[in-house]
PDB file of N, CA and C in Angstrom:
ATOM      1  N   UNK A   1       2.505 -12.600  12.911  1.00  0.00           N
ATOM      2  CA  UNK A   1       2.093 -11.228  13.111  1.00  0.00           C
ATOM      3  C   UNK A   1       1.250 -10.791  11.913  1.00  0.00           C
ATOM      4  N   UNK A   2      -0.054 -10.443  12.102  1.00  0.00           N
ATOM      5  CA  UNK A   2      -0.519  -9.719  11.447  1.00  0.00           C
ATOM      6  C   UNK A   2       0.072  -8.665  10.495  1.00  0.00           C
ATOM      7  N   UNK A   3      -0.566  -9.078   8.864  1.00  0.00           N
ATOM      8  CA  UNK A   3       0.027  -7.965   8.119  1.00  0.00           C
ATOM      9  C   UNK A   3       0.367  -6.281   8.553  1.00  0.00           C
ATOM     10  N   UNK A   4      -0.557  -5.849   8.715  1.00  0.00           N
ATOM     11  CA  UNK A   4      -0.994  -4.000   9.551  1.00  0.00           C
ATOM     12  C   UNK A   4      -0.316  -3.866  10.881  1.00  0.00           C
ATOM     13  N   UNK A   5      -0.332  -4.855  11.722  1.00  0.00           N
ATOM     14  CA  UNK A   5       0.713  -5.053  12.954  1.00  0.00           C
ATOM     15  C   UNK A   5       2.034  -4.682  12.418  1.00  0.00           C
ATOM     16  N   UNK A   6       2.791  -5.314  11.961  1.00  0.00           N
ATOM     17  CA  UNK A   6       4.036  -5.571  10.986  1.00  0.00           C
ATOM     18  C   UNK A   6       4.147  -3.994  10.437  1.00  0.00           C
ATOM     19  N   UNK A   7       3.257  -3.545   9.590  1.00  0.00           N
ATOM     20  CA  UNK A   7       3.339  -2.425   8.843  1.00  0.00           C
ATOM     21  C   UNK A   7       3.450  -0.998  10.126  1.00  0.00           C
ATOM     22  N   UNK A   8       2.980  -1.169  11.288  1.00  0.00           N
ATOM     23  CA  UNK A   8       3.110  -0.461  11.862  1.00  0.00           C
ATOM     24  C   UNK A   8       4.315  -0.231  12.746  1.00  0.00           C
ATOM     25  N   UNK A   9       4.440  -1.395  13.035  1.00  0.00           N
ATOM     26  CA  UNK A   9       5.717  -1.406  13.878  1.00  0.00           C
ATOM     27  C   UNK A   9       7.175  -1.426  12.958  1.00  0.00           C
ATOM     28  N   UNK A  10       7.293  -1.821  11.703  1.00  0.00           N
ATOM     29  CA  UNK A  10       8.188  -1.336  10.854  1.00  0.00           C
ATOM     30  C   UNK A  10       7.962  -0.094  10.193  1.00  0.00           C
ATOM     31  N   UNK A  11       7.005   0.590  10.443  1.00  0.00           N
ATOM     32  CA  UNK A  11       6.847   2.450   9.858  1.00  0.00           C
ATOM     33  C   UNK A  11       7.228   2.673  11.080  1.00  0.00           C
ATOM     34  N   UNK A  12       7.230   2.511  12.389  1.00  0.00           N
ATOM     35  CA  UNK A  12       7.803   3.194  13.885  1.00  0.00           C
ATOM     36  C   UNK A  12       9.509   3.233  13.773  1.00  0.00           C
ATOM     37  N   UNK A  13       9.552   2.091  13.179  1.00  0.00           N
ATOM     38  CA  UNK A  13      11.169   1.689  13.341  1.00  0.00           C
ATOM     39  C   UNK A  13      11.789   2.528  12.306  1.00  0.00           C
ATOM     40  N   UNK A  14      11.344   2.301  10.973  1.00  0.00           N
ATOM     41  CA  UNK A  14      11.491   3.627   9.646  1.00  0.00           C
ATOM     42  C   UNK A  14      11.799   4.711  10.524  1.00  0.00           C
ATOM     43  N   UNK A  15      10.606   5.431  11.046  1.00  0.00           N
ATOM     44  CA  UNK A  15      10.756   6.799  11.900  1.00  0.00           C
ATOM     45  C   UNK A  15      11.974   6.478  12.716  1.00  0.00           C
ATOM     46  N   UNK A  16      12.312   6.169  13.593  1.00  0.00           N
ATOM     47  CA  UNK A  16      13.341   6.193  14.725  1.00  0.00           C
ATOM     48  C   UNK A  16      14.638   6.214  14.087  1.00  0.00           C
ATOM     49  N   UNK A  17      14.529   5.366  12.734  1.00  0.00           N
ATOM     50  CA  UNK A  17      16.191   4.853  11.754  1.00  0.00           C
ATOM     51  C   UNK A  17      16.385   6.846  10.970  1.00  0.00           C
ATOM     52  N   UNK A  18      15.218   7.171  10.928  1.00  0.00           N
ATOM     53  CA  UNK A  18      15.385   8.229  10.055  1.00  0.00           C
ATOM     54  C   UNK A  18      15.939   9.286  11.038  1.00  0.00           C
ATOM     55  N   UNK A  19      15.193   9.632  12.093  1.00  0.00           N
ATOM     56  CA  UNK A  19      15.685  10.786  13.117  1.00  0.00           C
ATOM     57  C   UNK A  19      17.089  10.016  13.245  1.00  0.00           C
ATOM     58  N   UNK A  20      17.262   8.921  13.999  1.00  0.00           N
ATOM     59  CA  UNK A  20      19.060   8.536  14.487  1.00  0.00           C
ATOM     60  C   UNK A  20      20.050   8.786  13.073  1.00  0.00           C
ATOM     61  N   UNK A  21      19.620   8.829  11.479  1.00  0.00           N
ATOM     62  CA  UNK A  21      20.277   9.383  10.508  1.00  0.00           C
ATOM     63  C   UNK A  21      20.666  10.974  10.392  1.00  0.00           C
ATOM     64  N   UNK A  22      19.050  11.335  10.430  1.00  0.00           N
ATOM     65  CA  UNK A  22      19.562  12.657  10.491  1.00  0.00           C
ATOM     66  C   UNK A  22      20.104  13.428  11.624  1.00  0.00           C
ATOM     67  N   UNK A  23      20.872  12.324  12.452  1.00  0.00           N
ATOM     68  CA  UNK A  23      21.373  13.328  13.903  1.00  0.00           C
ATOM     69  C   UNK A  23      23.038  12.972  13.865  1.00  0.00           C
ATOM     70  N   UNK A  24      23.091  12.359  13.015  1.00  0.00           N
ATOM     71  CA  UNK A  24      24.389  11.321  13.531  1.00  0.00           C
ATOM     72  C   UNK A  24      25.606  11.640  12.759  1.00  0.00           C
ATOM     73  N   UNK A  25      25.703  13.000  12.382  1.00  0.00           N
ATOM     74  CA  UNK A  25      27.108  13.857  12.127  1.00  0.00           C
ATOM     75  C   UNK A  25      27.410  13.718  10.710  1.00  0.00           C
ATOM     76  N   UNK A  26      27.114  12.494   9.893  1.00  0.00           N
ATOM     77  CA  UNK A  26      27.572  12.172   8.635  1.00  0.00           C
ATOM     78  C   UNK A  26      26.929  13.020   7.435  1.00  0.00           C
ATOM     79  N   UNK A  27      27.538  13.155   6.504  1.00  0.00           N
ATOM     80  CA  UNK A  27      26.746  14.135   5.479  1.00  0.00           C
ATOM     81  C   UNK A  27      25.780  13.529   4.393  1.00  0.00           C
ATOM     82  N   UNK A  28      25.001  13.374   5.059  1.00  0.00           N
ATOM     83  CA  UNK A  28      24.041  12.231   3.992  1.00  0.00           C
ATOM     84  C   UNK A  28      22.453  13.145   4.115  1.00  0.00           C
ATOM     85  N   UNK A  29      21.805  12.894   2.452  1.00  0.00           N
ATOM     86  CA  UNK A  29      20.245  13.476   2.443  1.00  0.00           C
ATOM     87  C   UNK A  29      19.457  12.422   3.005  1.00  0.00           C
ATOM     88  N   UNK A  30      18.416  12.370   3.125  1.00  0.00           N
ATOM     89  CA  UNK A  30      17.487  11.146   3.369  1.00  0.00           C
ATOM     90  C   UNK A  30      16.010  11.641   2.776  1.00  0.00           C
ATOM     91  N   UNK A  31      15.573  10.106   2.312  1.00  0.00           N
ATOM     92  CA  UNK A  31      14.300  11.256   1.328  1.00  0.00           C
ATOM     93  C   UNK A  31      13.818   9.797   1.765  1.00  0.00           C
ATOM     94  N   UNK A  32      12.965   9.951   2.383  1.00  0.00           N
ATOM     95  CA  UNK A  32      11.743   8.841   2.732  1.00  0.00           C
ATOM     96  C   UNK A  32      10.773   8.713   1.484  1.00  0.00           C
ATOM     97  N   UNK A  33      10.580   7.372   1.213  1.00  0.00           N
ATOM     98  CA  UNK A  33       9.460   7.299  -0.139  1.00  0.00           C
ATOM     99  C   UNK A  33       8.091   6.536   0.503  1.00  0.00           C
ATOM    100  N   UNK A  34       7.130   6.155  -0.671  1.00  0.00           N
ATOM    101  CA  UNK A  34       6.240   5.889  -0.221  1.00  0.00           C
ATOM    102  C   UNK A  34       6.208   4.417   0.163  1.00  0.00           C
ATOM    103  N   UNK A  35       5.470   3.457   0.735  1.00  0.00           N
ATOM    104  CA  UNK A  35       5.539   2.744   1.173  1.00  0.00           C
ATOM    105  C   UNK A  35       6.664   1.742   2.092  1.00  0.00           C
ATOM    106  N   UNK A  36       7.245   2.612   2.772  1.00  0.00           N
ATOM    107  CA  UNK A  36       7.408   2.403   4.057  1.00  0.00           C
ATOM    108  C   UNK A  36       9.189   2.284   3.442  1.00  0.00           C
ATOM    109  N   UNK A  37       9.711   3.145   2.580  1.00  0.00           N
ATOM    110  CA  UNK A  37      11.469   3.048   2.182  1.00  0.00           C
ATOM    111  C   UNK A  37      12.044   4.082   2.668  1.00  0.00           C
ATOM    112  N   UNK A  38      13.290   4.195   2.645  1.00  0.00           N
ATOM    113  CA  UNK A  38      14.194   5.329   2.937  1.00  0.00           C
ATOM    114  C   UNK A  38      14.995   5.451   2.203  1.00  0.00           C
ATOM    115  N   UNK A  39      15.487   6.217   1.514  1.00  0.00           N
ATOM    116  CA  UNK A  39      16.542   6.344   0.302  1.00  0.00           C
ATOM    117  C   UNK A  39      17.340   7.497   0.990  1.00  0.00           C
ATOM    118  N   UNK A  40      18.806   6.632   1.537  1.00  0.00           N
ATOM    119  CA  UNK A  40      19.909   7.887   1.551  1.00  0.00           C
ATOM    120  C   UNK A  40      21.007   7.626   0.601  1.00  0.00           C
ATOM    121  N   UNK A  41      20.965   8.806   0.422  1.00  0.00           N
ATOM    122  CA  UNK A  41      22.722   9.083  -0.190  1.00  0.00           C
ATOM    123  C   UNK A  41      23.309  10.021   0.394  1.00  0.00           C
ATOM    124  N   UNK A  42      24.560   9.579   0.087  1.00  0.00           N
ATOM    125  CA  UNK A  42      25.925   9.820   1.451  1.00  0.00           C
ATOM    126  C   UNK A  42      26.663  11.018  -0.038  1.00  0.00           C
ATOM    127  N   UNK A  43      27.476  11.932   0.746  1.00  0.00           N
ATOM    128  CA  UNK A  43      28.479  13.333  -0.273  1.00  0.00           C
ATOM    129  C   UNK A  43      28.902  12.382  -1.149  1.00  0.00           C
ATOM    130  N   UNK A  44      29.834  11.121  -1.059  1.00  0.00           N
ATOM    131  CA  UNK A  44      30.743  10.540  -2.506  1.00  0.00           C
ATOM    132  C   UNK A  44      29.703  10.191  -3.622  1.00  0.00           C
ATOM    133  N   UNK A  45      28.207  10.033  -3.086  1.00  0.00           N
ATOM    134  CA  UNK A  45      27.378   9.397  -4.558  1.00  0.00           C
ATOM    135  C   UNK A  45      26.567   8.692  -3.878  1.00  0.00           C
ATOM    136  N   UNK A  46      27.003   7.115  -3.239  1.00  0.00           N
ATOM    137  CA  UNK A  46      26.640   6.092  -2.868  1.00  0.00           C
ATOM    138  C   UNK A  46      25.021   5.921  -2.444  1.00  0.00           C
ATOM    139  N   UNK A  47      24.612   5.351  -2.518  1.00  0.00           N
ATOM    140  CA  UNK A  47      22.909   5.466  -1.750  1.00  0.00           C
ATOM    141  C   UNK A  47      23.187   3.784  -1.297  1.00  0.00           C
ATOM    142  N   UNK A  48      22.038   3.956   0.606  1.00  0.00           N
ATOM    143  CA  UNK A  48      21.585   3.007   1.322  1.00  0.00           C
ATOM    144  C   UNK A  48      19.735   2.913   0.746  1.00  0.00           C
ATOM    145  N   UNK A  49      19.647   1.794   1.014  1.00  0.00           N
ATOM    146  CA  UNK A  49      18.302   1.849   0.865  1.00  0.00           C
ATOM    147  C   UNK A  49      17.518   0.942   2.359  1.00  0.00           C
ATOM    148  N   UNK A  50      16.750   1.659   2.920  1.00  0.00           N
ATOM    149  CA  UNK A  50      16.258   0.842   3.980  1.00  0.00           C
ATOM    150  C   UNK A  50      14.714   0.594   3.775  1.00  0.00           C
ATOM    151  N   UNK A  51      14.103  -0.662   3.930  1.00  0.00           N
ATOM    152  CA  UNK A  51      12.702  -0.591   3.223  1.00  0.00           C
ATOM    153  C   UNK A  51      11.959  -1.776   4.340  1.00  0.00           C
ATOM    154  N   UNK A  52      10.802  -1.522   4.677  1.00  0.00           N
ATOM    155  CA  UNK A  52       9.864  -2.763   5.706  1.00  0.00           C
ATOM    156  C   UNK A  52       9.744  -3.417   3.988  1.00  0.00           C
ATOM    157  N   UNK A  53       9.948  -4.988   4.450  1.00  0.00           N
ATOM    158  CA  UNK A  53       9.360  -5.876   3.541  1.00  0.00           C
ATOM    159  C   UNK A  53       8.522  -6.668   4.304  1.00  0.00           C
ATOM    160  N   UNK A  54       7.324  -6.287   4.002  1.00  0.00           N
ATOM    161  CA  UNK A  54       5.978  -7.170   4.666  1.00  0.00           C
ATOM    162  C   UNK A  54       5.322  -8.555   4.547  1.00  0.00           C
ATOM    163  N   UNK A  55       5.605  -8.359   3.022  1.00  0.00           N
ATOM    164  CA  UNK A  55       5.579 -10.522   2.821  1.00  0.00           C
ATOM    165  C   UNK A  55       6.874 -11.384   3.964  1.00  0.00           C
ATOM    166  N   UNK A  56       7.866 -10.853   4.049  1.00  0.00           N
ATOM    167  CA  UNK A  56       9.372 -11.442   4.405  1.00  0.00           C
ATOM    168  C   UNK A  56       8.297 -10.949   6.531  1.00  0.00           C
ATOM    169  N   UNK A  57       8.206  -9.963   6.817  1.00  0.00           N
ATOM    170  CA  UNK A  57       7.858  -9.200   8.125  1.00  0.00           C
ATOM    171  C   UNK A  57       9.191  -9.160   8.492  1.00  0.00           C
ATOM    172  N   UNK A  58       9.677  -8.172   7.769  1.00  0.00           N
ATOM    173  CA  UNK A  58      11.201  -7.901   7.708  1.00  0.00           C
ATOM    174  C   UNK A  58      11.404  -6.456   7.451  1.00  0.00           C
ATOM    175  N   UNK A  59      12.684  -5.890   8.200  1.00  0.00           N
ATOM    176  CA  UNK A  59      13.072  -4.829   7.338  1.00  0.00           C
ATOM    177  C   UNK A  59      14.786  -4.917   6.656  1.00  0.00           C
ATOM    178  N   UNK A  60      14.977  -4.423   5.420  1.00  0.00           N
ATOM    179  CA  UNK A  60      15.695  -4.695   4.636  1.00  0.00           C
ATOM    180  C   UNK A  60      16.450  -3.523   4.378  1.00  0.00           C
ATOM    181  N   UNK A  61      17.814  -3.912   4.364  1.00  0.00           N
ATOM    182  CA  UNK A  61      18.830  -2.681   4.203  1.00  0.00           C
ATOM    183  C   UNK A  61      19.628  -3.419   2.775  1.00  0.00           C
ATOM    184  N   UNK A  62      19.828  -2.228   1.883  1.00  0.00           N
ATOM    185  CA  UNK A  62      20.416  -2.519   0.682  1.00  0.00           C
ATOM    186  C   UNK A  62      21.891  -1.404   0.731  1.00  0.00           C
ATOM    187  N   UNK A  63      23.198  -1.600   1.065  1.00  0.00           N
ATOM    188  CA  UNK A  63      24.002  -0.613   0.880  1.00  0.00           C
ATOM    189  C   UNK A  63      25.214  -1.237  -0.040  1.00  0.00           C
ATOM    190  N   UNK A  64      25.876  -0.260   0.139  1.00  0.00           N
ATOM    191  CA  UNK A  64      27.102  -0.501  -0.711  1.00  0.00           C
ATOM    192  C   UNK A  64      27.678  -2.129  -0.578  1.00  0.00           C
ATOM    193  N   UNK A  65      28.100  -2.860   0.658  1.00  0.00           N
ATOM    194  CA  UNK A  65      28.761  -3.940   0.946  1.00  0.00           C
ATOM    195  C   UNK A  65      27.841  -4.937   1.068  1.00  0.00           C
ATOM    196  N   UNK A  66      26.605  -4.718   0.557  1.00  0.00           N
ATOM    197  CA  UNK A  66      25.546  -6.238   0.931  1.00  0.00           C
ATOM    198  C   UNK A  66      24.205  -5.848   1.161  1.00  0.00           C
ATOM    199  N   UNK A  67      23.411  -6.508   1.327  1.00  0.00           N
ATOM    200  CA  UNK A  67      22.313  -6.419   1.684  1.00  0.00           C
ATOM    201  C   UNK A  67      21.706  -7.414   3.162  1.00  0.00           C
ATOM    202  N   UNK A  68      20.965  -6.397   3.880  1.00  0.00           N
ATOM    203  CA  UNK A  68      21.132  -7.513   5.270  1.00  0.00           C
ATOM    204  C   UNK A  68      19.492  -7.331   5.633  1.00  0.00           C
ATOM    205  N   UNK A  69      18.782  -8.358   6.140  1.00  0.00           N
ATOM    206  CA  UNK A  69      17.686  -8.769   6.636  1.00  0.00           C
ATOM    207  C   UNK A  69      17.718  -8.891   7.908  1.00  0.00           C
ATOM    208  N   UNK A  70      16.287  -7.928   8.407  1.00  0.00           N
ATOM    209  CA  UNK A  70      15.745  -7.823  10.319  1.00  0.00           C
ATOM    210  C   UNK A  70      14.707  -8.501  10.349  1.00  0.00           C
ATOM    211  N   UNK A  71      14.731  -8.811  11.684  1.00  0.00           N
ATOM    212  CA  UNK A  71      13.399  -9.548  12.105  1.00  0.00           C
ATOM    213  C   UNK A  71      13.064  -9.283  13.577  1.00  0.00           C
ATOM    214  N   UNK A  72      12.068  -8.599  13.901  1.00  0.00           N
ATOM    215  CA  UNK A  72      11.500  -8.061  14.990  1.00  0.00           C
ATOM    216  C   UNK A  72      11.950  -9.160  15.836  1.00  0.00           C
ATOM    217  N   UNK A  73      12.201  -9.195  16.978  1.00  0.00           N
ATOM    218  CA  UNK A  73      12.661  -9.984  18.838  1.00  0.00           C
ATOM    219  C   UNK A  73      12.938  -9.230  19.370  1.00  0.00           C
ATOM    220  N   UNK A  74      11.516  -9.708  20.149  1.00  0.00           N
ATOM    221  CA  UNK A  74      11.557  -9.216  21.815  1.00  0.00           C
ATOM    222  C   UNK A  74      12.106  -7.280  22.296  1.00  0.00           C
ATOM    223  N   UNK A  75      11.315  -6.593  21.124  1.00  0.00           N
ATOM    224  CA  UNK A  75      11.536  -5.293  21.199  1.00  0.00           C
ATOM    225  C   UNK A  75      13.108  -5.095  20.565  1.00  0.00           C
ATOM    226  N   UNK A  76      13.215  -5.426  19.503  1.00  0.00           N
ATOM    227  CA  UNK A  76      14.569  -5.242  18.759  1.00  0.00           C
ATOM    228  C   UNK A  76      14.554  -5.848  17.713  1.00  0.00           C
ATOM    229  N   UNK A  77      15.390  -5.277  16.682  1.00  0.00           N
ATOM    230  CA  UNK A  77      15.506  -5.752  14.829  1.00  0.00           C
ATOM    231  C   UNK A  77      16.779  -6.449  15.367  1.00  0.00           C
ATOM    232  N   UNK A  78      16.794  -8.284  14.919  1.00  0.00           N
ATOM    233  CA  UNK A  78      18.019  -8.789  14.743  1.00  0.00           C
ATOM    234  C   UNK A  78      18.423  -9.472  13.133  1.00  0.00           C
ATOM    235  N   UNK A  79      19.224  -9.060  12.895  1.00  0.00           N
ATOM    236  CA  UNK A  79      19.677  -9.784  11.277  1.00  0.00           C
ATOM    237  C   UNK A  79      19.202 -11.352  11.159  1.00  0.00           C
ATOM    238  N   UNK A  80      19.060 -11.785  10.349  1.00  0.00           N
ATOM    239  CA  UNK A  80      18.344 -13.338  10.237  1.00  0.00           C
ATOM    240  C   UNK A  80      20.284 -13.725   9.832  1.00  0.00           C
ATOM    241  N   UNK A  81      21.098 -13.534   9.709  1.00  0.00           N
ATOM    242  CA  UNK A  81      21.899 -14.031   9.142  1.00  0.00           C
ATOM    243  C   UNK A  81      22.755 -14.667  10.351  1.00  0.00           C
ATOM    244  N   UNK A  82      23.472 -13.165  11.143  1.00  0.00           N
ATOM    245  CA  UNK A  82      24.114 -13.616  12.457  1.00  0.00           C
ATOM    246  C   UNK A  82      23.225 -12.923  13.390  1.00  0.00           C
ATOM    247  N   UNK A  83      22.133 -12.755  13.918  1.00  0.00           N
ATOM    248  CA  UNK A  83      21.650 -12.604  15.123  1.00  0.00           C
ATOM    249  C   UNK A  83      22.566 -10.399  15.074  1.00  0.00           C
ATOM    250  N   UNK A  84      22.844  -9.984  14.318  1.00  0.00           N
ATOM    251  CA  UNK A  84      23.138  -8.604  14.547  1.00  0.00           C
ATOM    252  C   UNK A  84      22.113  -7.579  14.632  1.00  0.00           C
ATOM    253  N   UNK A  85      22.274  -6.642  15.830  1.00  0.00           N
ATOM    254  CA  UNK A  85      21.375  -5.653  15.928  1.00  0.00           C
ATOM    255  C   UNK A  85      21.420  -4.611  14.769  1.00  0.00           C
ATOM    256  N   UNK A  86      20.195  -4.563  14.468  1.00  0.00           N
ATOM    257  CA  UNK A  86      19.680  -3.498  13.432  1.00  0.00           C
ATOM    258  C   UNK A  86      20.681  -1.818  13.874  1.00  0.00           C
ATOM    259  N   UNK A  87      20.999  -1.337  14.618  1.00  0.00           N
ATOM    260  CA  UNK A  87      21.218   0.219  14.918  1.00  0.00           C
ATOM    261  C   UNK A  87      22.726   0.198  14.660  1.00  0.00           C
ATOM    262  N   UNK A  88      23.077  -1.480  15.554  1.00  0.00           N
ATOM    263  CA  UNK A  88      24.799  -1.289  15.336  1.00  0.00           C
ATOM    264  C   UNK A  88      25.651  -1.399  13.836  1.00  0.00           C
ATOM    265  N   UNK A  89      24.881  -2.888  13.345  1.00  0.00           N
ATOM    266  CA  UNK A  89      25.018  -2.909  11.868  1.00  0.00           C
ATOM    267  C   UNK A  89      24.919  -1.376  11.089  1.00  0.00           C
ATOM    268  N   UNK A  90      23.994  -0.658  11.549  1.00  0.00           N
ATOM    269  CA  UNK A  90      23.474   0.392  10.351  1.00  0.00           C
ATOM    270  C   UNK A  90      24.733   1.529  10.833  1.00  0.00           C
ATOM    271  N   UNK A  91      25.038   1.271  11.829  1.00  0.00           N
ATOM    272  CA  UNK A  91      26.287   2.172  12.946  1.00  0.00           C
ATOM    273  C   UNK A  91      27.282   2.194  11.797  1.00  0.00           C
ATOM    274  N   UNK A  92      27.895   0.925  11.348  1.00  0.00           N
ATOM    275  CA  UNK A  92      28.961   0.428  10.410  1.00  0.00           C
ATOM    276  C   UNK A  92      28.533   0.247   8.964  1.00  0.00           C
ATOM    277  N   UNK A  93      27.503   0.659   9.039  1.00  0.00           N
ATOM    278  CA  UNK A  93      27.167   0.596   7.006  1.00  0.00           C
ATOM    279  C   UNK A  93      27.501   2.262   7.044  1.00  0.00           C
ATOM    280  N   UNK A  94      27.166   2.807   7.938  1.00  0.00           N
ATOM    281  CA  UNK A  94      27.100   4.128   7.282  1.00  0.00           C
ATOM    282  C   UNK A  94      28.778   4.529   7.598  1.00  0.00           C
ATOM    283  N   UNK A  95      29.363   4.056   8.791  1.00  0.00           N
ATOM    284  CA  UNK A  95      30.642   4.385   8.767  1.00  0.00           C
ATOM    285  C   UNK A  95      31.357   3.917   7.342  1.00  0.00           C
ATOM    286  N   UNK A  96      31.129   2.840   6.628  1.00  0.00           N
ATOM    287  CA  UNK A  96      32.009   2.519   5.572  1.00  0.00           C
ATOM    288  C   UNK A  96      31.559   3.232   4.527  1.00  0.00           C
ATOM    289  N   UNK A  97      30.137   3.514   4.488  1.00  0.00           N
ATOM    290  CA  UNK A  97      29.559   4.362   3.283  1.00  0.00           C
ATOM    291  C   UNK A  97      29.934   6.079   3.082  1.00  0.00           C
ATOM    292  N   UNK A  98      30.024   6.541   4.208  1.00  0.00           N
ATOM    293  CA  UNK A  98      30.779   8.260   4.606  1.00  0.00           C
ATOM    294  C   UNK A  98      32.315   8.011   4.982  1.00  0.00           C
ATOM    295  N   UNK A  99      32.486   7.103   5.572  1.00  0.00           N
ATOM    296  CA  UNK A  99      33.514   7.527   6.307  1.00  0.00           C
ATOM    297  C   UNK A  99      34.075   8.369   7.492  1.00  0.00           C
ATOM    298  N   UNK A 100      32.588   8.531   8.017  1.00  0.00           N
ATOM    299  CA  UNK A 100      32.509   8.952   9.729  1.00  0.00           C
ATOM    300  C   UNK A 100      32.268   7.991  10.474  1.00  0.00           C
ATOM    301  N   UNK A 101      32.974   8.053  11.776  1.00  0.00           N
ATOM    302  CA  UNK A 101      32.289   6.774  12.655  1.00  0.00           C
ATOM    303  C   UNK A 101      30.812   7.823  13.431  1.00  0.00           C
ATOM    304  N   UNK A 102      29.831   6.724  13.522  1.00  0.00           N
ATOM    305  CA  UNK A 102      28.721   7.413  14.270  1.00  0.00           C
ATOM    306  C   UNK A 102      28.005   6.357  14.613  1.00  0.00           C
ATOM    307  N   UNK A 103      27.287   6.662  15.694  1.00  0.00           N
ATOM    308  CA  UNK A 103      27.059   5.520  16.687  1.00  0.00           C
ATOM    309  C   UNK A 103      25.304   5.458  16.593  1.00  0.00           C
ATOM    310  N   UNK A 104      24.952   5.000  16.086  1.00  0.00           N
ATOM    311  CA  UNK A 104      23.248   4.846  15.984  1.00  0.00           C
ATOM    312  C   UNK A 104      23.073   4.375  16.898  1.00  0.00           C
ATOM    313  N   UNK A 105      21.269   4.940  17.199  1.00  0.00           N
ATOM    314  CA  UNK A 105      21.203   4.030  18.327  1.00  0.00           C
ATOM    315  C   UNK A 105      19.011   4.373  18.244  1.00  0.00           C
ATOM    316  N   UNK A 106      18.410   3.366  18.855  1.00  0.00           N
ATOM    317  CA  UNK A 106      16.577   3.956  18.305  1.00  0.00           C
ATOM    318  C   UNK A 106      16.188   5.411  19.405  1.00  0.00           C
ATOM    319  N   UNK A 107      16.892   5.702  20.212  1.00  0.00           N
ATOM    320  CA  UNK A 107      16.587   6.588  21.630  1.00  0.00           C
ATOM    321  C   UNK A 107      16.792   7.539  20.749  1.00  0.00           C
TER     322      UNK A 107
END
C-alpha cells in the first residue's frame, strides 16, 4: 500500500477510534496531536497512546498493560500478534485503564 493510501485510511480510522472514545461513558480527555496520534488520559492519571505508524502501515496502541500492533484486512484493524480486532482490544484497554466496561465499536 502506498505511503498516502496508508496515511489516509489510518487518519479515517484515528477519526472513528476518537468519536467511539469520546462516546463510550468512561471519563477520559482525548487530545489528538499532530501527525496522525491520539493522546488519552483516563481520571486515575494513566495515558493510552494511539498513533498510525506508516513505515510499520500499522496503527499502534501504547497503554498501560502493553503495547499492541494493527494491520489493515479486508476492511478491519487486526493485531499482528493474535489476529485481535482493533475496537474489541481497545473495548478492554480502556476497561482496565478506567475501570468502566464499554463496548467500542467504528459505527
Amino acid at each position: 500500500m502506498e505511503e498516502a493510501a496508508f496515511n489516509a485510511l489510518a487518519d479515517a480510522e484515528l477519526a472513528r477510534i476518537e468519536a467511539a472514545l469520546e462516546s463510550c461513558g468512561a471519563d477520559i480527555d482525548i487530545e489528538p496531536k499532530p501527525g496522525g496520534v491520539l493522546e488519552i488520559e483516563f481520571e486515575n492519571g494513566t495515558k493510552m497512546i494511539i498513533n498510525r505508524h506508516t513505515a510499520a502501515r500499522e496503527i499502534w496502541v501504547a497503554a498501560k498493560s502493553g503495547c499492541f500492533h494493527f494491520r489493515p484486512d479486508s476492511g478491519r484493524w487486526l493485531a499482528t500478534r493474535d489476529g485481535a480486532e482493533l475496537y474489541a482490544m481497545l473495548s478492554e484497554l480502556v476497561r482496565q485503564q478506567s475501570g468502566v466496561a464499554v463496548s467500542l465499536s467504528a459505527g
